[in-house]
PDB file of N, CA and C in Angstrom:
ATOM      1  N   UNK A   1     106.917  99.317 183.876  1.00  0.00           N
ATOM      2  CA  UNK A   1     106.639 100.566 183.180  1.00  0.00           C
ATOM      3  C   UNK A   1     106.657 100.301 181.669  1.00  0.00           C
ATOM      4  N   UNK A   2     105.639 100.596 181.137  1.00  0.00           N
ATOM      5  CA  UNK A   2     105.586 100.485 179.395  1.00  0.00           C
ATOM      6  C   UNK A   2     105.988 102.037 179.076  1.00  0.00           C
ATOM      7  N   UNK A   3     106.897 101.775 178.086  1.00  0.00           N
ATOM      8  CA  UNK A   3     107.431 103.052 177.524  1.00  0.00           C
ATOM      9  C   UNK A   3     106.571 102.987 176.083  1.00  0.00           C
ATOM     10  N   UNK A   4     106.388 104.419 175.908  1.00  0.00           N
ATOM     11  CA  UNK A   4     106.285 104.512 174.394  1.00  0.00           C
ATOM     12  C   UNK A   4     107.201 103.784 173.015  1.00  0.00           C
ATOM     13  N   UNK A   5     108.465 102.941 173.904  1.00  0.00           N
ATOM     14  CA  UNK A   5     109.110 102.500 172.979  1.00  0.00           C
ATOM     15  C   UNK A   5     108.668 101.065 173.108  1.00  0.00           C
ATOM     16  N   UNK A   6     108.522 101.050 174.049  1.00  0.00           N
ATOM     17  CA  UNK A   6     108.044  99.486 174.196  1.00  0.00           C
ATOM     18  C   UNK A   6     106.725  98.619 173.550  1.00  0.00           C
ATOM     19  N   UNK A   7     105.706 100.162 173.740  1.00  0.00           N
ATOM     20  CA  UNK A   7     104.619  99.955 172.863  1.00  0.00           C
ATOM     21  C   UNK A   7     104.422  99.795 171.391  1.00  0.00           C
ATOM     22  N   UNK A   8     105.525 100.330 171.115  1.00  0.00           N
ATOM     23  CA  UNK A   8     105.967 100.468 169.314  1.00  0.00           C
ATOM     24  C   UNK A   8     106.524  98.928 169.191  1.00  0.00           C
ATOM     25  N   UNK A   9     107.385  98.364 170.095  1.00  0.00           N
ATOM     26  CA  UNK A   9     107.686  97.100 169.776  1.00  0.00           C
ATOM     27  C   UNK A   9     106.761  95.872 170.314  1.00  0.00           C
ATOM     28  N   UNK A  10     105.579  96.315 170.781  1.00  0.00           N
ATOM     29  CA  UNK A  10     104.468  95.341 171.086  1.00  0.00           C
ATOM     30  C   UNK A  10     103.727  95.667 169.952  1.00  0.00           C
ATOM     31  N   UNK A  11     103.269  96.287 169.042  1.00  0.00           N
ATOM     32  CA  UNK A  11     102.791  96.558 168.145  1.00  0.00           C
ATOM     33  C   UNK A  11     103.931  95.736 167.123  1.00  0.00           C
ATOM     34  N   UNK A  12     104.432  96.040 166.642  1.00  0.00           N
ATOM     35  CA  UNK A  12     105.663  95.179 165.732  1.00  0.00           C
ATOM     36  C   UNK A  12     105.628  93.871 165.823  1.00  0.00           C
ATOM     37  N   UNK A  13     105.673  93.314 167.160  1.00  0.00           N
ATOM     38  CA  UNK A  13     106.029  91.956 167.030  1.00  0.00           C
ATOM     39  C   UNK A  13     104.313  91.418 167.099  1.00  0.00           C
ATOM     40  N   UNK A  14     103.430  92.009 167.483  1.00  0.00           N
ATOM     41  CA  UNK A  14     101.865  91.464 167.120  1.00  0.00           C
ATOM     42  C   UNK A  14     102.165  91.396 165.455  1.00  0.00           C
ATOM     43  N   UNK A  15     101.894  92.697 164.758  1.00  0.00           N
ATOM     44  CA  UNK A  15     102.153  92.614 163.369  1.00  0.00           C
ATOM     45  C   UNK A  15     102.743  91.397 162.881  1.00  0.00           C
ATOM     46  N   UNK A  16     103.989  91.181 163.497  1.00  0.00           N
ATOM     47  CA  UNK A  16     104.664  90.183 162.961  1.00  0.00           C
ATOM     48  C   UNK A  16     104.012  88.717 162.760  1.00  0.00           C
ATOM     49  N   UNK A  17     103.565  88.349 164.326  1.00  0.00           N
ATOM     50  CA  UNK A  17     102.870  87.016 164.817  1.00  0.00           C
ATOM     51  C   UNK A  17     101.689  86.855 164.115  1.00  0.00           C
ATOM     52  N   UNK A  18     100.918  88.036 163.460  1.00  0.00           N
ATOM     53  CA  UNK A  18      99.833  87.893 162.514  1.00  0.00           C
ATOM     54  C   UNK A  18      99.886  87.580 160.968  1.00  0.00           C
ATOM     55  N   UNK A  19     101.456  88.361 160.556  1.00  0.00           N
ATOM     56  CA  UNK A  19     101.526  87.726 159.315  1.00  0.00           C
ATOM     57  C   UNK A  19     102.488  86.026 159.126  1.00  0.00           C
ATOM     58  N   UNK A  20     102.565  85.936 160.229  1.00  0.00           N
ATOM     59  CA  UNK A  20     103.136  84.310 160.452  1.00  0.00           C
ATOM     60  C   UNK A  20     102.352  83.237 160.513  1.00  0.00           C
ATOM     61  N   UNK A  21     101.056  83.921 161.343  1.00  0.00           N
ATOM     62  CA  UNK A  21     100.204  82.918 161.585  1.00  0.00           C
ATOM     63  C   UNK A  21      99.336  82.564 160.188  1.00  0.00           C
ATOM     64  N   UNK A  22      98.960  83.675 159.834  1.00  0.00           N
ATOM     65  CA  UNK A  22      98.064  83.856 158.519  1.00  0.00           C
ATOM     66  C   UNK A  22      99.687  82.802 157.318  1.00  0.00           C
ATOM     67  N   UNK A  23     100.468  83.166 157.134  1.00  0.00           N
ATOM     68  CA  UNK A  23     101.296  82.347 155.981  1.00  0.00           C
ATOM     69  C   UNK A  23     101.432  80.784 156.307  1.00  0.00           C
ATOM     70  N   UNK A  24     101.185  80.414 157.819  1.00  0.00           N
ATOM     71  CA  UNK A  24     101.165  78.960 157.811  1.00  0.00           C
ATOM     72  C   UNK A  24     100.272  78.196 157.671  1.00  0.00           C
ATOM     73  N   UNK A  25      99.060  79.208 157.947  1.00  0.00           N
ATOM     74  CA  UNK A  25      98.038  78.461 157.575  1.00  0.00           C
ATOM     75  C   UNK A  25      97.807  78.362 155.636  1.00  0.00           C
ATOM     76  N   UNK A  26      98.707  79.270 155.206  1.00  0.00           N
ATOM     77  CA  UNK A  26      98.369  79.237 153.423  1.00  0.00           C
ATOM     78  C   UNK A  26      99.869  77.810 153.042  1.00  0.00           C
ATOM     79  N   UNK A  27     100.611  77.513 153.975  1.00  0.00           N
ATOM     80  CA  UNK A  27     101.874  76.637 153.688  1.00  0.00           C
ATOM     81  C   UNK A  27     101.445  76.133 152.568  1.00  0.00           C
ATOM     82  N   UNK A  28     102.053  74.938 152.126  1.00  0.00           N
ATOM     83  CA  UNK A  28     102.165  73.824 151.317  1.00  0.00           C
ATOM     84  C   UNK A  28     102.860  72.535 151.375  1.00  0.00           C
ATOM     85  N   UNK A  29     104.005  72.573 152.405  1.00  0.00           N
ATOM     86  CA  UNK A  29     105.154  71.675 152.827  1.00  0.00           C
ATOM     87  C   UNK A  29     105.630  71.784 153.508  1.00  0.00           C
ATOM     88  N   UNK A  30     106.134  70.941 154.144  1.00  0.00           N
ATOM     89  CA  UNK A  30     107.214  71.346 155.403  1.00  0.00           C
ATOM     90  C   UNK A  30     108.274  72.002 155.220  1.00  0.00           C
ATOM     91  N   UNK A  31     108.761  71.744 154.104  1.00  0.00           N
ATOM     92  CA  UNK A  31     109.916  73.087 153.797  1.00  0.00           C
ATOM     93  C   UNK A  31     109.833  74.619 153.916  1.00  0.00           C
ATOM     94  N   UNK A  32     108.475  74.670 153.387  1.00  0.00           N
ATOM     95  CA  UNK A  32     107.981  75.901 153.260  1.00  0.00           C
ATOM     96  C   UNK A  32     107.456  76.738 154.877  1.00  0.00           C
ATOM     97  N   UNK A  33     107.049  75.655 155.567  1.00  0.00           N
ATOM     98  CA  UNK A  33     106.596  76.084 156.901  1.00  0.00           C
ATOM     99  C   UNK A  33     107.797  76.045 157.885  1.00  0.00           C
ATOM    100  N   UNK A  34     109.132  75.416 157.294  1.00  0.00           N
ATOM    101  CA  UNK A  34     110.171  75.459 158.146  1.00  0.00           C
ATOM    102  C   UNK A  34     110.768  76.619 157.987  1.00  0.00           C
ATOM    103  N   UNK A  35     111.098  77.039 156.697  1.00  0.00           N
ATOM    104  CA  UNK A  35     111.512  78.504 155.627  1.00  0.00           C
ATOM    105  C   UNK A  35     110.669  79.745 156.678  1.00  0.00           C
ATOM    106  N   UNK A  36     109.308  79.640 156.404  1.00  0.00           N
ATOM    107  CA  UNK A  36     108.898  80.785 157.198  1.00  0.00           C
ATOM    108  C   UNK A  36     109.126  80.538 158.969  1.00  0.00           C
ATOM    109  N   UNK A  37     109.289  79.687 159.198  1.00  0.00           N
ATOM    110  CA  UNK A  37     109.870  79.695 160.814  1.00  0.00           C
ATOM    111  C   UNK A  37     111.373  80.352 160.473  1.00  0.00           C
ATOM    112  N   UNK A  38     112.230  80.148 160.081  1.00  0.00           N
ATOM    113  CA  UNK A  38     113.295  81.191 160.039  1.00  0.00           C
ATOM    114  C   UNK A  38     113.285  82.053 159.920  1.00  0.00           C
ATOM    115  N   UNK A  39     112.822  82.671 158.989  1.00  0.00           N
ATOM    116  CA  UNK A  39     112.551  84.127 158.468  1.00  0.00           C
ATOM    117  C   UNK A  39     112.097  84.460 159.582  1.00  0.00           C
ATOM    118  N   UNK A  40     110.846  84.062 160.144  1.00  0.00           N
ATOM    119  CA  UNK A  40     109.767  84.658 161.989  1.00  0.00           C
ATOM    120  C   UNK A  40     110.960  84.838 162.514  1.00  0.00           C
ATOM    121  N   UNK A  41     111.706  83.525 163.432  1.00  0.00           N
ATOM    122  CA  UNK A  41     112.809  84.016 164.050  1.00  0.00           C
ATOM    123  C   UNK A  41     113.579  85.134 163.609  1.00  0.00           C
ATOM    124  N   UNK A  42     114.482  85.029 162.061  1.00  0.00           N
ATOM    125  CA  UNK A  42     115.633  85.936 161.762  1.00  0.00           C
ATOM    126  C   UNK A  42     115.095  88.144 162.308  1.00  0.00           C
ATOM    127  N   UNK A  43     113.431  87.579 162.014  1.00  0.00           N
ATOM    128  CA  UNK A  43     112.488  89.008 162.060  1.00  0.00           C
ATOM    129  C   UNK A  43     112.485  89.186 163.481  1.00  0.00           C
ATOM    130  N   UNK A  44     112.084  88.242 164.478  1.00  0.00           N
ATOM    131  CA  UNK A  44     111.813  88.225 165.913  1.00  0.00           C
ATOM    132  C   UNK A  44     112.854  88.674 166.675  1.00  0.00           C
ATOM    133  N   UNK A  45     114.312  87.991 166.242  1.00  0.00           N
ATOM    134  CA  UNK A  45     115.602  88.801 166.871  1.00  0.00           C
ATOM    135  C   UNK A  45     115.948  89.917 166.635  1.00  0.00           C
ATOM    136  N   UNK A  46     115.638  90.630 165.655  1.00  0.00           N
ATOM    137  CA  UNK A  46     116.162  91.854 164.857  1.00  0.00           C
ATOM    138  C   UNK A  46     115.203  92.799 165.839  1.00  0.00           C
ATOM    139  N   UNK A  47     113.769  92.392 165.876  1.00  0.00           N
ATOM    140  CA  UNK A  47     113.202  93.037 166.634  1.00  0.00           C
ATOM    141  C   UNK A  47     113.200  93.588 168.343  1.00  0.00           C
ATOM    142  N   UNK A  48     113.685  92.536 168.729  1.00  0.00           N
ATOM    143  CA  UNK A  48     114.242  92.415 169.686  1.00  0.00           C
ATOM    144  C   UNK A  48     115.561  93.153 169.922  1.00  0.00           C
ATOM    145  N   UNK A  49     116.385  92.884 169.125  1.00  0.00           N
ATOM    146  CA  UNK A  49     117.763  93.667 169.307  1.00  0.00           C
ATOM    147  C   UNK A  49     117.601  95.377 169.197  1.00  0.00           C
ATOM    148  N   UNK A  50     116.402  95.862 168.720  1.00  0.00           N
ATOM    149  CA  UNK A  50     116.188  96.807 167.679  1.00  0.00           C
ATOM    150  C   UNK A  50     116.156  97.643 169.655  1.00  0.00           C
ATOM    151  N   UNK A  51     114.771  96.523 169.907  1.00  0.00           N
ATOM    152  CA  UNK A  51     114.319  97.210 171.123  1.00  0.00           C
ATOM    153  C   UNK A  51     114.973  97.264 172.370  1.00  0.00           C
ATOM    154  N   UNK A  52     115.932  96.227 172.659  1.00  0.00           N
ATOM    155  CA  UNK A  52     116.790  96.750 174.033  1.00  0.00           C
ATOM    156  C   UNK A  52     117.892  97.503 173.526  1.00  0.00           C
ATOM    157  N   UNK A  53     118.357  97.707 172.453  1.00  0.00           N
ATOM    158  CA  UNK A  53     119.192  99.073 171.953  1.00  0.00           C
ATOM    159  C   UNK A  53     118.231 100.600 172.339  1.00  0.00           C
ATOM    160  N   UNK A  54     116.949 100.150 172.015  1.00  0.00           N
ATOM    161  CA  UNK A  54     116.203 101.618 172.964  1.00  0.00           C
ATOM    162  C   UNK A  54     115.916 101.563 174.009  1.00  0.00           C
ATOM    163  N   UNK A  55     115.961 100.623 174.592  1.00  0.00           N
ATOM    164  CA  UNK A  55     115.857 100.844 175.717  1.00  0.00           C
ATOM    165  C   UNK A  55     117.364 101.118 176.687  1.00  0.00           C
ATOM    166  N   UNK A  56     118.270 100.034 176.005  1.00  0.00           N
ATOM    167  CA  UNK A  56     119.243 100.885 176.562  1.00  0.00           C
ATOM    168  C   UNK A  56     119.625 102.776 176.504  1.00  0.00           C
ATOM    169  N   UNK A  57     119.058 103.320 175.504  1.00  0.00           N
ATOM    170  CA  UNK A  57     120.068 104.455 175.396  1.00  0.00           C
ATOM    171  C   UNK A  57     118.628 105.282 176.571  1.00  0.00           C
ATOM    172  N   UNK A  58     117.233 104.821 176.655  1.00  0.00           N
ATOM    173  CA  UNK A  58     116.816 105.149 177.909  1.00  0.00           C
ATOM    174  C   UNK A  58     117.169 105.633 178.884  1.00  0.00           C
ATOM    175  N   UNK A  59     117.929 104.025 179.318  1.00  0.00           N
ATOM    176  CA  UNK A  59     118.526 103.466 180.670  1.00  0.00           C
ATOM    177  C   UNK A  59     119.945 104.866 181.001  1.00  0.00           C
ATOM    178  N   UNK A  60     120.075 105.099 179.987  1.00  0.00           N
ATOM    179  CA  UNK A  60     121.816 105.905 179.668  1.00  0.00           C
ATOM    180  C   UNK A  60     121.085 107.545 179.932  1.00  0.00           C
ATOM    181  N   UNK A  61     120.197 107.646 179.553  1.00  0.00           N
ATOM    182  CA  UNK A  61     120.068 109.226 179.674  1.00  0.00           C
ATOM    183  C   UNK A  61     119.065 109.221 181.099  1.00  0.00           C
ATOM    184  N   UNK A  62     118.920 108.034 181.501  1.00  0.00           N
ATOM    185  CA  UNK A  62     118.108 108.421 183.234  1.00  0.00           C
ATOM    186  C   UNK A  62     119.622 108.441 184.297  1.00  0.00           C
ATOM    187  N   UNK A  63     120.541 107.309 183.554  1.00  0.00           N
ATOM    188  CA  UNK A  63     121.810 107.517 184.613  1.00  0.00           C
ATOM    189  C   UNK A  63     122.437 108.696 184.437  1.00  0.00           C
ATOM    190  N   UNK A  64     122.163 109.856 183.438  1.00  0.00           N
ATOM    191  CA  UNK A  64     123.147 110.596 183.563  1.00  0.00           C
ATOM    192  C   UNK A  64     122.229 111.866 184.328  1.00  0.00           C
ATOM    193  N   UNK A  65     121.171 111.474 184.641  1.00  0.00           N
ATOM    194  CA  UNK A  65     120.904 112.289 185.665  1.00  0.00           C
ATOM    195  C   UNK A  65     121.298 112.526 186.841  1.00  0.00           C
ATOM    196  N   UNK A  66     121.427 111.221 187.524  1.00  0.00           N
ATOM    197  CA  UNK A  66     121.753 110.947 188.384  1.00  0.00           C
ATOM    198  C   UNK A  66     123.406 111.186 189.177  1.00  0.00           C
ATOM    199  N   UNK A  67     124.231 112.154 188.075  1.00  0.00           N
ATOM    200  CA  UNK A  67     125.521 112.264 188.226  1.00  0.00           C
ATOM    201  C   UNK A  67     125.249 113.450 188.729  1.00  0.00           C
TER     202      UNK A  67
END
C-alpha cells in the first residue's frame, strides 16, 4: 500500500538522487566526491528516519482502532 506519506518520501529521496547525481558529475576530486557521498548519506538517513516516524504514528492510529 503506498500512502500519501510514502509518496511525499518517494518524491524527496528522487529529488535528492537528482541533485547527487547532477553534483558528481560537476566533482573535481575525490575529496570532493567523497564529501558529497556523506552529506547524500547524512540526507538519505534523515529521510528515512523522517519517514518511518510517519509511518509509525500511522501504524498507532490503525491499532487504536482496533481496541
Amino acid at each position: 500500500m503506498v500512502s500519501p506519506n510514502s509518496k511525499s518520501y518517494f518524491r524527496e529521496v528522487d529529488k535528492s538522487h537528482r541533485k547527487y547525481t547532477s553534483a558528481l558529475k560537476r566533482a573535481r576530486s575525490r575529496q570532493s566526491v567523497m564529501n558529497l557521498y556523506w552529506h547524500h548519506k547524512r540526507q538519505h538517513e534523515a529521510l528515512l528516519r523522517k519517514h518511518l516516524k510517519d509511518e509509525m504514528v500511522e501504524i498507532v492510529q490503525i491499532k487504536k482502532k482496533f481496541k
